[in-house]
Protein backbone atom coordinates (compact mmCIF):
# COMPACT_ATOMS: atom_id res chain seq x y z
CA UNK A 1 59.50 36.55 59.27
CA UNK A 2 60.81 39.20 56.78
CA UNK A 3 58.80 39.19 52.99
CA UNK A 4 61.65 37.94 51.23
CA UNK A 5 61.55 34.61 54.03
CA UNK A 6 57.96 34.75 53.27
CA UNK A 7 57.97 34.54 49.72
CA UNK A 8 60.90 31.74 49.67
CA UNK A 9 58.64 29.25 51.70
CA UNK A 10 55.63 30.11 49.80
CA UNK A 11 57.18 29.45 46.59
CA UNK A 12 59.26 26.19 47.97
CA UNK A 13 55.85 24.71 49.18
CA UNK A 14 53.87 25.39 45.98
CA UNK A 15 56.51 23.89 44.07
CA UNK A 16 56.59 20.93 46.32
CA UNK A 17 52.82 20.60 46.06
CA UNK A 18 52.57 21.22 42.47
CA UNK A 19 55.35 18.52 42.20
CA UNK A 20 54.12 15.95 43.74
CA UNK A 21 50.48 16.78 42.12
CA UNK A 22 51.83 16.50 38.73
CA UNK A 23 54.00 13.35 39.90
CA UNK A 24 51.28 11.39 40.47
CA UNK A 25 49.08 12.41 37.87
CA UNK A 26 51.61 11.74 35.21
CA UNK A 27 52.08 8.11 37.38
CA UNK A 28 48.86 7.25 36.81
CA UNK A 29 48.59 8.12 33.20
CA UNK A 30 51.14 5.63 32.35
CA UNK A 31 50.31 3.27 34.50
CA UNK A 32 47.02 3.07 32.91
CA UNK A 33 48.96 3.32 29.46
CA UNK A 34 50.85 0.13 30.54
CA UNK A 35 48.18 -1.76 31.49
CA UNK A 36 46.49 -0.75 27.85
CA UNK A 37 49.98 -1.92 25.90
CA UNK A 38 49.71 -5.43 28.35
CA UNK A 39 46.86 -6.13 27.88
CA UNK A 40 46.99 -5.88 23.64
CA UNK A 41 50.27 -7.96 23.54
CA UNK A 42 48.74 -10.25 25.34
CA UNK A 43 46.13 -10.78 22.86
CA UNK A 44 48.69 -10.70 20.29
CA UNK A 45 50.51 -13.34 21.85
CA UNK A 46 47.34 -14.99 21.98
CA UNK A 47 46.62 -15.11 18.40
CA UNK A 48 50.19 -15.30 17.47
CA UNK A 49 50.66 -18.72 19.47
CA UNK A 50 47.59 -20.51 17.20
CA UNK A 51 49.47 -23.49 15.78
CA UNK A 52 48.34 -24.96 12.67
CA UNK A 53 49.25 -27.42 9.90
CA UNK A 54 47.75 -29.13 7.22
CA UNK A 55 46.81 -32.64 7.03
CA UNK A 56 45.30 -34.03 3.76
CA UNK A 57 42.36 -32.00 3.19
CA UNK A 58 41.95 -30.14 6.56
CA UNK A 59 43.78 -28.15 8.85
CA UNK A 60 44.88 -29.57 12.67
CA UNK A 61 44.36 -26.36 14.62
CA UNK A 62 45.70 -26.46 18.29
CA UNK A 63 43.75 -23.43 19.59
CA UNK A 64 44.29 -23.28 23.65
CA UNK A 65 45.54 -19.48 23.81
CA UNK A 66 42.72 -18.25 21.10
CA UNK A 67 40.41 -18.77 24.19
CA UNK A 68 42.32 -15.99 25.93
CA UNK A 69 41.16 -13.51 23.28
CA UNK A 70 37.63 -12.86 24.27
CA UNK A 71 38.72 -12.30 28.21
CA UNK A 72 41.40 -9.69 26.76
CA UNK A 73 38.69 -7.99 25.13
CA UNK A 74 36.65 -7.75 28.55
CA UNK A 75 39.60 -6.28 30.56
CA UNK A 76 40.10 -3.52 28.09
CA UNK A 77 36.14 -2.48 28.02
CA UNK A 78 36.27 -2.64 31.55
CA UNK A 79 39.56 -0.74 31.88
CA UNK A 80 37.40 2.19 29.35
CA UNK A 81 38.88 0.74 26.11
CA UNK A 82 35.68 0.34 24.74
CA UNK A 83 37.07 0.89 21.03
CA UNK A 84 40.28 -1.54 21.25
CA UNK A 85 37.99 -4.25 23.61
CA UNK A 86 35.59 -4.04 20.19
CA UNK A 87 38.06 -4.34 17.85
CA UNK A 88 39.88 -7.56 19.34
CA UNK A 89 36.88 -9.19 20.00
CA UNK A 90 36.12 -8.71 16.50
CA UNK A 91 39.39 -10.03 15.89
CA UNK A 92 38.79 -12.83 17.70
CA UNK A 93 35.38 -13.29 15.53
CA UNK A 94 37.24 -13.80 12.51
CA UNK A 95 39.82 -15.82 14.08
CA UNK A 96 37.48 -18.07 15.36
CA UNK A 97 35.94 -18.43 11.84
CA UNK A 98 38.85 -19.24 9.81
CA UNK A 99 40.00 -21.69 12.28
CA UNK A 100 36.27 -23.02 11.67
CA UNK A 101 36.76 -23.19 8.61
CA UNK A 102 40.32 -24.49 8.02
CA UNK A 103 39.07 -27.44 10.05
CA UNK A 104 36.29 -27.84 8.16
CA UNK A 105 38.48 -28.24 5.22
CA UNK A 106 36.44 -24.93 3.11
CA UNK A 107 39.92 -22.78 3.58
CA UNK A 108 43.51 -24.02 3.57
CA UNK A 109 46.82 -22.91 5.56
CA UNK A 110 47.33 -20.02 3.40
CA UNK A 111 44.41 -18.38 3.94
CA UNK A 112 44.41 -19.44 8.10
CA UNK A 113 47.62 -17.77 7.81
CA UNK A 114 46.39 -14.68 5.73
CA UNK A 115 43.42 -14.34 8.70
CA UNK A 116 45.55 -14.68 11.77
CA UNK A 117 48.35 -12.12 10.15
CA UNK A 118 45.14 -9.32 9.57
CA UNK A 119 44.07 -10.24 12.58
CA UNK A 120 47.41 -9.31 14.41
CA UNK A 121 47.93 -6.16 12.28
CA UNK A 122 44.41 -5.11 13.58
CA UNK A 123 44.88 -5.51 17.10
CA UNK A 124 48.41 -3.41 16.90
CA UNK A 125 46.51 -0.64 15.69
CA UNK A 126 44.14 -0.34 18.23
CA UNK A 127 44.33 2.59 20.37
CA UNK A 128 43.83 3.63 24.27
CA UNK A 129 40.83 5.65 25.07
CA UNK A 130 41.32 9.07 25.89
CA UNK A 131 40.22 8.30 29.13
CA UNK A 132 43.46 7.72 30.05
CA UNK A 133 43.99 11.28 30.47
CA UNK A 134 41.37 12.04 33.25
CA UNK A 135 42.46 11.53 37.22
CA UNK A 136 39.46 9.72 38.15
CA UNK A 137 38.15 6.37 36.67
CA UNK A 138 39.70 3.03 37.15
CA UNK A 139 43.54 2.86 37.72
């Protein structure tokens, strides 16, 4: 095999190798990324599809997705979210109160509304881990 032969297949293989390395590294950085962004519209949706309405001097909460909050919150600190699993159970703390509350008749639909709107805002903000970034960990 001449050196100019030599050096074609050398380079041709490296480039495949490094190609494919990169490929899936890349792969599994936004598949993990994915899974992040799922798994906080979910508990957006969650929060988002409280229904409410007021009736004399309570509010008539229909909570069945709220529930969905706290196992959100478990998924992303077992993913390595650890921050954004926090902050939406949080979020789910002071959902949970308000609704308390409104039901109780101490708050009315405004401020329900005012609660589940921060509490929205708040879990759109939250961010991935860096974790992402690294080849091992959970995928």
């Amino acid at each position: 095999m001449t050196p100019l032969t030599e050096n074609i297949v050398v380079g041709l293989l490296s480039g495949v190798v490094a190609g494919v390395v990169t490929g899936l590294y890349s792969g599994l950085v936004v598949s993990r990324f994915v899974r992040f962004s799922s798994l906080c519209s979910e508990a957006h949706r969650a929060i988002n599809s409280i229904e409410y309405m007021q009736e004399q001097r309570r509010v008539v909460v229909d909570r069945n997705e709220s529930l969905v909050v706290p196992l959100v919150a478990a998924d992303l600190m077992y993913f390595g979210h650890k921050s954004a699993g926090l902050c939406v159970l949080a979020q789910h703390k002071v959902v949970a109160g308000a609704i308390y509350n409104a039901e109780q008749g101490q708050i009315g639909v405004e401020e329900l509304s005012e609660a589940l709107t921060q509490a929205r805002s708040s879990v759109r903000k939250a961010w991935p881990s860096l974790k992402i970034l690294l080849p091992w960990g959970r995928v």
